[in-house]
PDB file of N, CA and C in Angstrom:
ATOM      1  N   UNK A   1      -2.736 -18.189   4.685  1.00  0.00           N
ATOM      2  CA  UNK A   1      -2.157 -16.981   4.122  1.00  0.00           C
ATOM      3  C   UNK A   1      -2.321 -15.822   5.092  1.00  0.00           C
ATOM      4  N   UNK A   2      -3.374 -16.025   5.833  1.00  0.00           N
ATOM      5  CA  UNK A   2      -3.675 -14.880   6.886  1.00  0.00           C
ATOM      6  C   UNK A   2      -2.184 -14.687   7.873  1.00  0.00           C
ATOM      7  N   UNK A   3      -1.829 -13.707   7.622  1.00  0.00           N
ATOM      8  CA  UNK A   3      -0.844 -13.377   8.924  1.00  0.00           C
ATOM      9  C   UNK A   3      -1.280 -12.172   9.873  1.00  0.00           C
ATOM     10  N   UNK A   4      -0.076 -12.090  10.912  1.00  0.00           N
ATOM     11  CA  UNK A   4      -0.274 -10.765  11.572  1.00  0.00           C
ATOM     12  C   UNK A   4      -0.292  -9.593  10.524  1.00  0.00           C
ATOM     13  N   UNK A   5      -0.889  -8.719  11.074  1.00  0.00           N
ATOM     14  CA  UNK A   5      -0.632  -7.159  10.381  1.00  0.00           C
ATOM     15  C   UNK A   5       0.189  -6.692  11.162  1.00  0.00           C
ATOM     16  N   UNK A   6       0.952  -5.767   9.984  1.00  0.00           N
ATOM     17  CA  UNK A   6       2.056  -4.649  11.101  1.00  0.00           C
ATOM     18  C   UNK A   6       1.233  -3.465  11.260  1.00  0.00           C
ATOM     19  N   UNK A   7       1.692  -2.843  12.114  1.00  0.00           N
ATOM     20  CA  UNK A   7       0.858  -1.584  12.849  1.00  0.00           C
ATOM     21  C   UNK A   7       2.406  -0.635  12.740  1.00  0.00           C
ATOM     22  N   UNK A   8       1.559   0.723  13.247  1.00  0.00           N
ATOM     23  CA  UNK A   8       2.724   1.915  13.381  1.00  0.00           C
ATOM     24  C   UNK A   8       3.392   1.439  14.455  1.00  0.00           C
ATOM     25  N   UNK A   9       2.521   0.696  15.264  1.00  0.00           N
ATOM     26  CA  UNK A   9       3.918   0.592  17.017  1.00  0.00           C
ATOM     27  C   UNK A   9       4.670  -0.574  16.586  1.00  0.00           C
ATOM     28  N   UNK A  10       4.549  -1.750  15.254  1.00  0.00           N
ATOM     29  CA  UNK A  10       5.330  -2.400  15.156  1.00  0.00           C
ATOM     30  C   UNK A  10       6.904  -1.782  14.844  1.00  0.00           C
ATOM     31  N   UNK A  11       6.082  -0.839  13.589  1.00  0.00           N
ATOM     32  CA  UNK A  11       7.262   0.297  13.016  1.00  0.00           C
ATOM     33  C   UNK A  11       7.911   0.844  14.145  1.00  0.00           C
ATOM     34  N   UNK A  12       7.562   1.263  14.702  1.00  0.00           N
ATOM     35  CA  UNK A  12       8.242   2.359  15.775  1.00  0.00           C
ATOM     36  C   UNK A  12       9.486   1.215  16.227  1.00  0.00           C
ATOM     37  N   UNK A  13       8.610   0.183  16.830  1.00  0.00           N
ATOM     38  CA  UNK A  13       9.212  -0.669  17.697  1.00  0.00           C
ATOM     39  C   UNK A  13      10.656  -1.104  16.656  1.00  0.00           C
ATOM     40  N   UNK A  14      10.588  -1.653  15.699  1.00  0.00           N
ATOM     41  CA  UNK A  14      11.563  -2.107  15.002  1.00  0.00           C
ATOM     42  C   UNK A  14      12.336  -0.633  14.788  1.00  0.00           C
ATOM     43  N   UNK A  15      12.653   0.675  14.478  1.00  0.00           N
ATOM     44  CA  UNK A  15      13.159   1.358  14.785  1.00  0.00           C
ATOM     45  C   UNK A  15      13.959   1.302  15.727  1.00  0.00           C
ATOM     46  N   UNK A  16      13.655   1.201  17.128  1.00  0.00           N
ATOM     47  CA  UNK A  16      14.019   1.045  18.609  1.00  0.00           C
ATOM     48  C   UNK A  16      15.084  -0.073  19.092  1.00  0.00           C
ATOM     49  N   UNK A  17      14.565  -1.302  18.603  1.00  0.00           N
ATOM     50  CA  UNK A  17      15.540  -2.491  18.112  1.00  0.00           C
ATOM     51  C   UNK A  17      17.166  -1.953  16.889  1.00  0.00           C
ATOM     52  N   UNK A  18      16.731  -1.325  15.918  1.00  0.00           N
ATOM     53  CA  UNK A  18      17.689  -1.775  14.722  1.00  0.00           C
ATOM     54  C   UNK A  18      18.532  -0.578  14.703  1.00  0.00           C
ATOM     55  N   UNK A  19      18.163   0.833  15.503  1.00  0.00           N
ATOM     56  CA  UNK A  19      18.452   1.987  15.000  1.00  0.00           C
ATOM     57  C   UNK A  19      19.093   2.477  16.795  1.00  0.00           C
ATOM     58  N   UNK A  20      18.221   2.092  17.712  1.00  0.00           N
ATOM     59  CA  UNK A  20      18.339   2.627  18.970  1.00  0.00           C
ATOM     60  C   UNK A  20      18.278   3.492  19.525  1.00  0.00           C
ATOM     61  N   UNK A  21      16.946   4.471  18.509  1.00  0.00           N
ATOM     62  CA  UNK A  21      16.277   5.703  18.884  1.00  0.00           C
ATOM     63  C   UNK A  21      15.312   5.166  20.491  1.00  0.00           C
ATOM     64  N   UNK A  22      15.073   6.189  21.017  1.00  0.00           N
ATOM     65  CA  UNK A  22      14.194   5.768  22.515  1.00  0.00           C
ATOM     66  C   UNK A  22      12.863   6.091  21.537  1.00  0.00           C
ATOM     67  N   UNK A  23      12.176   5.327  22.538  1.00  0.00           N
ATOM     68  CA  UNK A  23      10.859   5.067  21.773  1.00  0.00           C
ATOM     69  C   UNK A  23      10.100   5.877  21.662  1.00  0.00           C
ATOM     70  N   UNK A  24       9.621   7.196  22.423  1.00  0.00           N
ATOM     71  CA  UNK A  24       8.913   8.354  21.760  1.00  0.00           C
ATOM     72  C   UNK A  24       9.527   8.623  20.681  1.00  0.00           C
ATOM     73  N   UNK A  25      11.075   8.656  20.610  1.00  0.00           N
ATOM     74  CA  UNK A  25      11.707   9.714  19.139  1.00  0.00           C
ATOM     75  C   UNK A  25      11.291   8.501  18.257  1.00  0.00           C
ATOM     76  N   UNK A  26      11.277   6.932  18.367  1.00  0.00           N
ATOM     77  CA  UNK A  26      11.074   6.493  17.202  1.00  0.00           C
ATOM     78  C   UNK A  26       9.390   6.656  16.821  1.00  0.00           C
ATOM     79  N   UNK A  27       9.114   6.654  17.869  1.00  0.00           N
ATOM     80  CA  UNK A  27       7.202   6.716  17.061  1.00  0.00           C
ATOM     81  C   UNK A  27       7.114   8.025  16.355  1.00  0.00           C
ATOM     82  N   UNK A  28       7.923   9.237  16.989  1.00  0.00           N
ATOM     83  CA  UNK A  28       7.773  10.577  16.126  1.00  0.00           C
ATOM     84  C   UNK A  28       8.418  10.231  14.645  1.00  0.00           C
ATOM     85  N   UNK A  29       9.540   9.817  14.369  1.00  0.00           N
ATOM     86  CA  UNK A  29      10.005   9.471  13.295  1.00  0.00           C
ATOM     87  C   UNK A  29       8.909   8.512  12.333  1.00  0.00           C
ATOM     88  N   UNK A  30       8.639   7.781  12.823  1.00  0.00           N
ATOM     89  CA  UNK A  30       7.534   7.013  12.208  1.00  0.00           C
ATOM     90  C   UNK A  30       6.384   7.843  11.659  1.00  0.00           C
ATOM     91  N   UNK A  31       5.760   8.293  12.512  1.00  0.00           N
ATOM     92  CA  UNK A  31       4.759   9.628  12.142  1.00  0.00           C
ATOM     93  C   UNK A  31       5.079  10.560  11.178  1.00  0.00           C
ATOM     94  N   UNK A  32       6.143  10.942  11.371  1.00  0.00           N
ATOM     95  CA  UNK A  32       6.652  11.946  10.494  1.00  0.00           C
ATOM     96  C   UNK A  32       6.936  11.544   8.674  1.00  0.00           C
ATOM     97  N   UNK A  33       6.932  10.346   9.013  1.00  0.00           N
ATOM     98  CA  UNK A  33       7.474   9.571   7.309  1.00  0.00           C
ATOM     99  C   UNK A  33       6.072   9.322   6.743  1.00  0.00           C
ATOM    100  N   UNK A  34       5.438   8.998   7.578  1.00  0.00           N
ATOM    101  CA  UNK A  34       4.040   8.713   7.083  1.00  0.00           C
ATOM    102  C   UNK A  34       3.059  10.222   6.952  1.00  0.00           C
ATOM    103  N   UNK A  35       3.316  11.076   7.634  1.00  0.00           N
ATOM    104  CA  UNK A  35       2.687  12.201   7.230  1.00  0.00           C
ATOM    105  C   UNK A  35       3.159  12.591   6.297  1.00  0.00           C
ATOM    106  N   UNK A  36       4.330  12.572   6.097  1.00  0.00           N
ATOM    107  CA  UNK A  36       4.858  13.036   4.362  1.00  0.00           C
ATOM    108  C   UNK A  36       4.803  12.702   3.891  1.00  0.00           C
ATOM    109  N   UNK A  37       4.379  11.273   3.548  1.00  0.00           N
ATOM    110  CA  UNK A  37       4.030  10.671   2.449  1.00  0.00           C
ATOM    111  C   UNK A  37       2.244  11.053   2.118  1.00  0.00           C
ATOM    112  N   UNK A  38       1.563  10.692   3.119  1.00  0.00           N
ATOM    113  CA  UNK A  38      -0.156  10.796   2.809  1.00  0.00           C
ATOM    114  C   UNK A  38       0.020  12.483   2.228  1.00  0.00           C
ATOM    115  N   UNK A  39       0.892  13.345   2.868  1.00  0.00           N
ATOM    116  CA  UNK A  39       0.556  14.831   2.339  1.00  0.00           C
ATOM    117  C   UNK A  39       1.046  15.171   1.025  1.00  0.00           C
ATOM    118  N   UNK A  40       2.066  14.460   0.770  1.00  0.00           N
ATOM    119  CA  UNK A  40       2.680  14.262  -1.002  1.00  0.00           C
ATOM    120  C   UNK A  40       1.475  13.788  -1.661  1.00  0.00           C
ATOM    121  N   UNK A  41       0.839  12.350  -0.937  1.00  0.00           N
ATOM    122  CA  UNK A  41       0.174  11.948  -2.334  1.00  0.00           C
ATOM    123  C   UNK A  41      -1.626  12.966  -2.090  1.00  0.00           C
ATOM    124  N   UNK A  42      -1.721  13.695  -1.065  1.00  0.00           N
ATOM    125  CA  UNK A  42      -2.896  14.509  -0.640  1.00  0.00           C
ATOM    126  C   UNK A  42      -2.420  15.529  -1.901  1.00  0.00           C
ATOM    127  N   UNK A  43      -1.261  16.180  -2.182  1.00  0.00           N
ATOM    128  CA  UNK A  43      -1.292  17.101  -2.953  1.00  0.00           C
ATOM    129  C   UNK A  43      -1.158  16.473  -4.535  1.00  0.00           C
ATOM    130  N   UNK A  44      -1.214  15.493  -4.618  1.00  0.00           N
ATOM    131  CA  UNK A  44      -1.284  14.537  -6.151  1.00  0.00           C
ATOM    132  C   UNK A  44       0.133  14.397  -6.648  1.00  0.00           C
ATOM    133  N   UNK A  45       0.931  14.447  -5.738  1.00  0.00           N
ATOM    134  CA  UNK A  45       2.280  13.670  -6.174  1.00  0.00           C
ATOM    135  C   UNK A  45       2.596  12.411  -6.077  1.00  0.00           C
ATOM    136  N   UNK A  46       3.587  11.723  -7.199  1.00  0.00           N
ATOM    137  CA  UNK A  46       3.648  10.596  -6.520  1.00  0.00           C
ATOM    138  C   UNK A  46       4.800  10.191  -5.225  1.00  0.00           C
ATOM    139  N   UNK A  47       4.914   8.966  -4.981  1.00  0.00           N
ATOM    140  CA  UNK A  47       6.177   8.909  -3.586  1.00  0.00           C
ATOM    141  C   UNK A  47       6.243   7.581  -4.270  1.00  0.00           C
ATOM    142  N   UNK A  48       8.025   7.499  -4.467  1.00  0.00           N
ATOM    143  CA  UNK A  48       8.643   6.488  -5.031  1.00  0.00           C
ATOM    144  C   UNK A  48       9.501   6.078  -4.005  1.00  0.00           C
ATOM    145  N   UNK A  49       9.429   5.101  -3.380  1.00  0.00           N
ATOM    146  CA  UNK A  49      10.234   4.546  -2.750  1.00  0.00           C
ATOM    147  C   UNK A  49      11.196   3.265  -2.909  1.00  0.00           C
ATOM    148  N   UNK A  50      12.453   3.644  -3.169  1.00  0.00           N
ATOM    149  CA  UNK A  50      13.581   2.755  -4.041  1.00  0.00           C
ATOM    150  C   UNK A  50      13.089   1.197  -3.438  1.00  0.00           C
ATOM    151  N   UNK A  51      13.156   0.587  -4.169  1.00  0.00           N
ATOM    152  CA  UNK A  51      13.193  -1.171  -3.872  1.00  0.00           C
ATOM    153  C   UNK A  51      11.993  -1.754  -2.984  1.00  0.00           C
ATOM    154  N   UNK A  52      11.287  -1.079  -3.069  1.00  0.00           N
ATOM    155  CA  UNK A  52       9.689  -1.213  -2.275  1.00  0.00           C
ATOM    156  C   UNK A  52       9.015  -0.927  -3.641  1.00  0.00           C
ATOM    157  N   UNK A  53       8.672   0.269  -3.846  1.00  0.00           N
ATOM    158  CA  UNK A  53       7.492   0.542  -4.698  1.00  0.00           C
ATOM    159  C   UNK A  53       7.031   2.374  -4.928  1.00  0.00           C
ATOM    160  N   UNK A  54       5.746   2.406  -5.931  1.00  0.00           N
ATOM    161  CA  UNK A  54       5.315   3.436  -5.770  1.00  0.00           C
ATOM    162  C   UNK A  54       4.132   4.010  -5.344  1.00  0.00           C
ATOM    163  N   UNK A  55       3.821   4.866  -4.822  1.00  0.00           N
ATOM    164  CA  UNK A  55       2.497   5.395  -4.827  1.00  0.00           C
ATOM    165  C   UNK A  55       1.693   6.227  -5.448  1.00  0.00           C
ATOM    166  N   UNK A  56       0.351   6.586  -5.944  1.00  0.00           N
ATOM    167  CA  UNK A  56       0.316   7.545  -6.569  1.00  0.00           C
ATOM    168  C   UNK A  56      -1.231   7.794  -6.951  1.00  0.00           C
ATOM    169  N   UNK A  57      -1.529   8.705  -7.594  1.00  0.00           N
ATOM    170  CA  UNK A  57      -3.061   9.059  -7.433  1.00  0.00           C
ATOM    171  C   UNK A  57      -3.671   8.787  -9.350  1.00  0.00           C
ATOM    172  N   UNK A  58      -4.940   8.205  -9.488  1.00  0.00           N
ATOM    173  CA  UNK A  58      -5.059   8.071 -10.842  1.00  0.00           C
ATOM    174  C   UNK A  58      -6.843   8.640 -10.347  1.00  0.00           C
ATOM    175  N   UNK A  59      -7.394   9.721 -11.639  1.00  0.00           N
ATOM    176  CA  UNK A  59      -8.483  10.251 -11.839  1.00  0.00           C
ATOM    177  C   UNK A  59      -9.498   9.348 -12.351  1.00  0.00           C
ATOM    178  N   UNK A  60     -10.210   8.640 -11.672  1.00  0.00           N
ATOM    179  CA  UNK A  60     -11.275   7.772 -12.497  1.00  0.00           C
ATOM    180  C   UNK A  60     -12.728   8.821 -12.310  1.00  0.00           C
ATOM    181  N   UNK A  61     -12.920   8.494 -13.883  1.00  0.00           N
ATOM    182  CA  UNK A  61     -14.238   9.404 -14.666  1.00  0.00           C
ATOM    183  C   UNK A  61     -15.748   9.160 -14.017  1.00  0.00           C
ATOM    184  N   UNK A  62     -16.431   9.918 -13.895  1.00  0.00           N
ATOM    185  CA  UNK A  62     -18.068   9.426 -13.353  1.00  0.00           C
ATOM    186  C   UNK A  62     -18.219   7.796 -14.834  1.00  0.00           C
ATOM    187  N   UNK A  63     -19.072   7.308 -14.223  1.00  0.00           N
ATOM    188  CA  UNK A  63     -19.597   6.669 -14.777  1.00  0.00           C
ATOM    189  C   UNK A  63     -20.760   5.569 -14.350  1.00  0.00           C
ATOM    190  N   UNK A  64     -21.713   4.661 -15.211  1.00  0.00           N
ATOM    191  CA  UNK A  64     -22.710   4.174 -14.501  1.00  0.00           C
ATOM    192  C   UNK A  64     -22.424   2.943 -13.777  1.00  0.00           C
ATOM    193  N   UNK A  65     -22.893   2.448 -12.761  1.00  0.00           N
ATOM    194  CA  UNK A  65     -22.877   1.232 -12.234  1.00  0.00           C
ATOM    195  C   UNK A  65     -24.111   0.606 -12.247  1.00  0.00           C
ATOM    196  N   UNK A  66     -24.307  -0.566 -11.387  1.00  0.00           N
ATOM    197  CA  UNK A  66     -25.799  -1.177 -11.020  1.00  0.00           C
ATOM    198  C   UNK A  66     -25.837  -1.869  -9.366  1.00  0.00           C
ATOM    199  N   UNK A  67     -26.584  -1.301  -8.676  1.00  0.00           N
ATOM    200  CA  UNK A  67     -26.601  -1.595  -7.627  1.00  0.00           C
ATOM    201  C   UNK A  67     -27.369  -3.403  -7.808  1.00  0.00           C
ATOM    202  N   UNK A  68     -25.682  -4.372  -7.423  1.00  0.00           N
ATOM    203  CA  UNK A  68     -26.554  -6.092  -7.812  1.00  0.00           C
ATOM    204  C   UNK A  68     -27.777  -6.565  -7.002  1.00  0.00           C
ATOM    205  N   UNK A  69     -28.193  -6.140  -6.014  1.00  0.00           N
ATOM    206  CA  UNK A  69     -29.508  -6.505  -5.287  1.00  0.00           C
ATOM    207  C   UNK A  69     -30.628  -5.979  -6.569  1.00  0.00           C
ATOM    208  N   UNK A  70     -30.360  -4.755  -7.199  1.00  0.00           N
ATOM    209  CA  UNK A  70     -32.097  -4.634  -8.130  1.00  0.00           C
ATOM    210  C   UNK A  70     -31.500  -4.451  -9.263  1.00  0.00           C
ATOM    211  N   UNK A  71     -30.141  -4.172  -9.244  1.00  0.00           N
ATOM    212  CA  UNK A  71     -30.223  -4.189 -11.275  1.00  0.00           C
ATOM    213  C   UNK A  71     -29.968  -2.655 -11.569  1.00  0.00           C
ATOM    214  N   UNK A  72     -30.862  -1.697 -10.464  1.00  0.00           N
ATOM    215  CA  UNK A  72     -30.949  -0.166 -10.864  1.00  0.00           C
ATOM    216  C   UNK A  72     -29.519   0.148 -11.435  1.00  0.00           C
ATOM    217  N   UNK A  73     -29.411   1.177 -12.355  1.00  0.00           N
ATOM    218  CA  UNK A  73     -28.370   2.065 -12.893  1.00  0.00           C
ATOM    219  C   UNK A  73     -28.261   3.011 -11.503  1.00  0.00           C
ATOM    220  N   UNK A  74     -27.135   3.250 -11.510  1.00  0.00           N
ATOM    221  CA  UNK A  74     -26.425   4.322 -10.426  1.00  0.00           C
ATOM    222  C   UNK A  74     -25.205   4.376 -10.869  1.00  0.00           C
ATOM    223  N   UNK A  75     -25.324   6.242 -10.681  1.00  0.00           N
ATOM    224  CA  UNK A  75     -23.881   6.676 -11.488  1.00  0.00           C
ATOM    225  C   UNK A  75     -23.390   6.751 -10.364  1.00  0.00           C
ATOM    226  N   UNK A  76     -22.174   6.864 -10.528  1.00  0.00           N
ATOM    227  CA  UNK A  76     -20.922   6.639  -9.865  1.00  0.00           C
ATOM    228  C   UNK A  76     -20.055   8.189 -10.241  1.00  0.00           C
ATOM    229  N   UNK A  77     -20.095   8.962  -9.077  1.00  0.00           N
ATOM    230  CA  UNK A  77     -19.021  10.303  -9.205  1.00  0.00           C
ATOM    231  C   UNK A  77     -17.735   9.830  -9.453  1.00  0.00           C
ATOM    232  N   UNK A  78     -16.872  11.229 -10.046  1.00  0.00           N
ATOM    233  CA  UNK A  78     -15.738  11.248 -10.106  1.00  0.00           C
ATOM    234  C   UNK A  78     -14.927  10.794  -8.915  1.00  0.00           C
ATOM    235  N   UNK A  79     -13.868  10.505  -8.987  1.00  0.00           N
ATOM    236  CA  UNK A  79     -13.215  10.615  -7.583  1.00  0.00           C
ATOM    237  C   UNK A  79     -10.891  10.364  -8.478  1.00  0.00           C
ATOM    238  N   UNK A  80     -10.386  10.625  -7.126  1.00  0.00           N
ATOM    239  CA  UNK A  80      -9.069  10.189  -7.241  1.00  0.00           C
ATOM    240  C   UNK A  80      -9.217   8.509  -6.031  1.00  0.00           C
ATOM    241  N   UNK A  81      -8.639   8.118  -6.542  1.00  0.00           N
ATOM    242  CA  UNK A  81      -7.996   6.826  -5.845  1.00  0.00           C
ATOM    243  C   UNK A  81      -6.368   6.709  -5.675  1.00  0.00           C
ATOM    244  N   UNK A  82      -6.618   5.945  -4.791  1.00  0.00           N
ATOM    245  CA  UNK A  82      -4.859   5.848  -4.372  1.00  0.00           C
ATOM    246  C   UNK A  82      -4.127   4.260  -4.954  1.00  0.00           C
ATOM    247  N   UNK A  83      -3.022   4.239  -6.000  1.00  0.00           N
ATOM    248  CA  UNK A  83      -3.062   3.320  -6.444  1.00  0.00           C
ATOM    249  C   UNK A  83      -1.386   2.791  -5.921  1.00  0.00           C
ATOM    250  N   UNK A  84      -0.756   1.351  -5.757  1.00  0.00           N
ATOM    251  CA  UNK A  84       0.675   1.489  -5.370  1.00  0.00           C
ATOM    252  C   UNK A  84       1.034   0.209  -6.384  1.00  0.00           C
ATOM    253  N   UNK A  85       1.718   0.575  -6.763  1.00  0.00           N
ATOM    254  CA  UNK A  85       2.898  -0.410  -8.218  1.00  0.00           C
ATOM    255  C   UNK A  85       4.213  -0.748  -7.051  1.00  0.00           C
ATOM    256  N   UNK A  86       4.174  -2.198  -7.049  1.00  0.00           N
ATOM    257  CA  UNK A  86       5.439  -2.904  -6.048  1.00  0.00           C
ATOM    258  C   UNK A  86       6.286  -2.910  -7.330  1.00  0.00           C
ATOM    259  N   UNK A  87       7.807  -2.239  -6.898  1.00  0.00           N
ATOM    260  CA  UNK A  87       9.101  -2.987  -7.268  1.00  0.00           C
ATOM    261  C   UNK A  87       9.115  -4.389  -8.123  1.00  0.00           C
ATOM    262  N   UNK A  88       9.991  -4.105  -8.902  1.00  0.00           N
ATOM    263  CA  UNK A  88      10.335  -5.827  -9.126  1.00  0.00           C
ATOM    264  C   UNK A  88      11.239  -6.183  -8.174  1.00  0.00           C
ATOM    265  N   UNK A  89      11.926  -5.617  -7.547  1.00  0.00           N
ATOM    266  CA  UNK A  89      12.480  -6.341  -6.476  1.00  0.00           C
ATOM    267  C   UNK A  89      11.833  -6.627  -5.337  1.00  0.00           C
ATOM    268  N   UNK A  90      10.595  -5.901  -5.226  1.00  0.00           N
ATOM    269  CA  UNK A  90       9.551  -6.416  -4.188  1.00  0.00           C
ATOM    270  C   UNK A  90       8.879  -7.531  -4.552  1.00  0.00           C
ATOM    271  N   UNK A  91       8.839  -7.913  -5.499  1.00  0.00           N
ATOM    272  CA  UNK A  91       8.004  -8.609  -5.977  1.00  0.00           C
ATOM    273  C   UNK A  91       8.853  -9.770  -6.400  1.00  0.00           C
ATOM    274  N   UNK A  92       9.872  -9.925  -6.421  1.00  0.00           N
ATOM    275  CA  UNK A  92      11.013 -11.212  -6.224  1.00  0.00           C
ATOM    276  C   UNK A  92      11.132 -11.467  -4.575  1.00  0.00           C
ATOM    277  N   UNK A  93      11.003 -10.368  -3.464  1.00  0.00           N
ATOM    278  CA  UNK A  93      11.384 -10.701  -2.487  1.00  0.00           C
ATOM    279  C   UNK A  93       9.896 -11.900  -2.099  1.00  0.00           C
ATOM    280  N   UNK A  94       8.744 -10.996  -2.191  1.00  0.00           N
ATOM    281  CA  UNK A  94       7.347 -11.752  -2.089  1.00  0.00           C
ATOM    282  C   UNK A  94       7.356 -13.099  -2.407  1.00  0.00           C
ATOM    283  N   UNK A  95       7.843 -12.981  -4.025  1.00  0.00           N
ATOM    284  CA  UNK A  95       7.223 -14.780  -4.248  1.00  0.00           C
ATOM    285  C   UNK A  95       8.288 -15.374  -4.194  1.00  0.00           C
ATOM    286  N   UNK A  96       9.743 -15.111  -3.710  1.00  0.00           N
ATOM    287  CA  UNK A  96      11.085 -16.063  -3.473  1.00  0.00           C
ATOM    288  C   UNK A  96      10.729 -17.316  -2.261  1.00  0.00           C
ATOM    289  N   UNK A  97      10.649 -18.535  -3.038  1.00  0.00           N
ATOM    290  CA  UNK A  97      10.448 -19.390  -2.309  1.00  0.00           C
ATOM    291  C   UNK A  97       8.681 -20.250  -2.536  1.00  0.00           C
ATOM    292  N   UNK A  98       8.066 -19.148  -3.294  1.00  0.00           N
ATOM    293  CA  UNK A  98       7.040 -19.550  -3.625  1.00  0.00           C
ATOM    294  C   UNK A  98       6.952 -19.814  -5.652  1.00  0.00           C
ATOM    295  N   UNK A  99       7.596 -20.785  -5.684  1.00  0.00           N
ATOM    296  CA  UNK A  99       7.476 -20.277  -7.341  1.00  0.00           C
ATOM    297  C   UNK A  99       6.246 -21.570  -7.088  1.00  0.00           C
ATOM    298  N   UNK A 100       5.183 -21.116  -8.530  1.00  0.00           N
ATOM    299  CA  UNK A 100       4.553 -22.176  -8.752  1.00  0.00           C
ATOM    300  C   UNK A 100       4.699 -23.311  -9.532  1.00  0.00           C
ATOM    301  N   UNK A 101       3.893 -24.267  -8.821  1.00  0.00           N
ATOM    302  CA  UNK A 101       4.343 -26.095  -9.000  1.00  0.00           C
ATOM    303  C   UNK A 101       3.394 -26.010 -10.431  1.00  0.00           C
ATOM    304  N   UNK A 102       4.157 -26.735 -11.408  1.00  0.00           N
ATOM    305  CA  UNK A 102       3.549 -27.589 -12.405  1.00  0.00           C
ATOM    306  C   UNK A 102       2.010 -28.231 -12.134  1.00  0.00           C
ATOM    307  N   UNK A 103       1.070 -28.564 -12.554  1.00  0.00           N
ATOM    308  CA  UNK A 103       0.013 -28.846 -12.411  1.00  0.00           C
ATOM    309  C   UNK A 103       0.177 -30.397 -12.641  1.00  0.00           C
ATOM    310  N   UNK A 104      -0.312 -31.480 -12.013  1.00  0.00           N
ATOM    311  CA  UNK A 104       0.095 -32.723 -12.469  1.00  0.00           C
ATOM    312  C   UNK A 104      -0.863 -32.996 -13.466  1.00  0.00           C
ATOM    313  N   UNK A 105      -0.883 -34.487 -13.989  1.00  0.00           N
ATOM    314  CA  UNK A 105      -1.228 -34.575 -15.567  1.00  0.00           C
ATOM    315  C   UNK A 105      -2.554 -35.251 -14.618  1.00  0.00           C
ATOM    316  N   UNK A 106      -3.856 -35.040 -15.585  1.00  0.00           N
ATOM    317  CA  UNK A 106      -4.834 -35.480 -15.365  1.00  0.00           C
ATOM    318  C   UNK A 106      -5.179 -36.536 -15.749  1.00  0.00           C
TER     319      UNK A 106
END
């Protein structure tokens, strides 16, 4: 299941290929989509992006935990997290080709 990861210079690069920006303007373009997005969801908006997915920020409350090495109680601060909901069409593109097999009879 392990594959490559894409990186920003993959992005750029596929820009450069499909679009035929020169490659500084595509890495700036690249940069630029991604700074507007982290600064949308920095200011607690969400970013919906058609047929991909969404992004967006959800408030989780203090509450206690236990550190599993001793058991101790430790609270846990507030914080925002960054949460992303895929498309259903992302999520047809993902498992197309992977549907799961029947389990055989035991």
């Amino acid at each position: 299941m392990a594959g490559k990861t894409l990186t920003r210079a993959d992005l750029a690069e596929a820009v450069v290929q499909k679009v035929g920006l020169p490659r500084n303007e595509s890495q700036e373009l690249v940069e630029l989509v991604l700074s507007e997005i982290a600064s949308s969801l920095a200011r607690g908006e969400s970013v919906k992006l058609s047929s991909f997915g969404s992004f967006g920020i959800r408030q989780k409350g203090q509450r206690i935990g236990r550190n599993p090495k001793t058991g101790q109680e430790v609270p846990i601060t507030p914080r925002r997290v960054l949460v992303f909901r895929p498309s259903n069409i992302m999520k047809e593109r993902i498992n197309a080709g992977h549907a799961r097999r029947p389990k055989a009879a035991e």
